[in-house]
Protein backbone atom coordinates (compact mmCIF):
# COMPACT_ATOMS: atom_id res chain seq x y z
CA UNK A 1 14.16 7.52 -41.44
CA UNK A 2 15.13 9.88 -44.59
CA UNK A 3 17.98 11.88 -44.40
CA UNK A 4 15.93 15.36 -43.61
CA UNK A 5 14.87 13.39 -40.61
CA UNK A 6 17.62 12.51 -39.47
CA UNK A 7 18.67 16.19 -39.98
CA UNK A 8 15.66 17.28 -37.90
CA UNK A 9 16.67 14.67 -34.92
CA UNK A 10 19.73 15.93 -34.98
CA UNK A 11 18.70 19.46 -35.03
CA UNK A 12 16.74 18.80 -31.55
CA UNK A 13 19.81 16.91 -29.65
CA UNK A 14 21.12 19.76 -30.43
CA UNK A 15 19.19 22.48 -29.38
CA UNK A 16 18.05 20.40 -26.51
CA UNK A 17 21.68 20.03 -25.16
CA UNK A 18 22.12 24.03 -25.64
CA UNK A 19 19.46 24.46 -23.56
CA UNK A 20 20.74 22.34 -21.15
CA UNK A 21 24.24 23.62 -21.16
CA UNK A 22 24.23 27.43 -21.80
CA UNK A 23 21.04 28.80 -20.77
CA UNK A 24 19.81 29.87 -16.28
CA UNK A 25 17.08 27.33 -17.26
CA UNK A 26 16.05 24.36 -15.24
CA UNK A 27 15.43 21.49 -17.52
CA UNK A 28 11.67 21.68 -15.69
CA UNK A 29 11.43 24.77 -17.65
CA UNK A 30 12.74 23.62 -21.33
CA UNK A 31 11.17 19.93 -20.87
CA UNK A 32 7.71 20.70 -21.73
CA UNK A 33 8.71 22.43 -25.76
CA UNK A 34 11.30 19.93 -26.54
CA UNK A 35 8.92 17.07 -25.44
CA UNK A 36 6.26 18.68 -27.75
CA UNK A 37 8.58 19.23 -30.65
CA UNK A 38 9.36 15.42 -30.17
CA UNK A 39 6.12 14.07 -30.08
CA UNK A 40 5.23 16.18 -33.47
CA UNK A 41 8.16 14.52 -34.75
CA UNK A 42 6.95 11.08 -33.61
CA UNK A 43 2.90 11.94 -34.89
CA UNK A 44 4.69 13.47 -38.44
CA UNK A 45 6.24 10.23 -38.58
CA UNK A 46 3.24 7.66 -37.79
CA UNK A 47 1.24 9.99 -40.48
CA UNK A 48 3.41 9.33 -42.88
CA UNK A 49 3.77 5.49 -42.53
């Protein structure tokens, strides 16, 4: 992985964990995005190979 991806990755631990630690949301109710923002991460990167 380049270093924009790893960028990117790191980007989404991060805003995941926000989620999860400063926000009245259940992690029912953030799951869904941040599992869609990591599978378009995952399809970006089969595309490319």
């Amino acid at each position: 992985m380049n270093e924009n991806g790893n960028r990117i990755e790191a980007r989404l631990w991060d805003a995941a964990n926000e989620l999860r630690a400063n926000s009245r949301l259940r992690a029912s109710e953030y799951s869904t995005p941040v599992l869609g923002l990591v599978f378009l991460r995952y399809a970006d990167h089969k595309f490319r190979a």
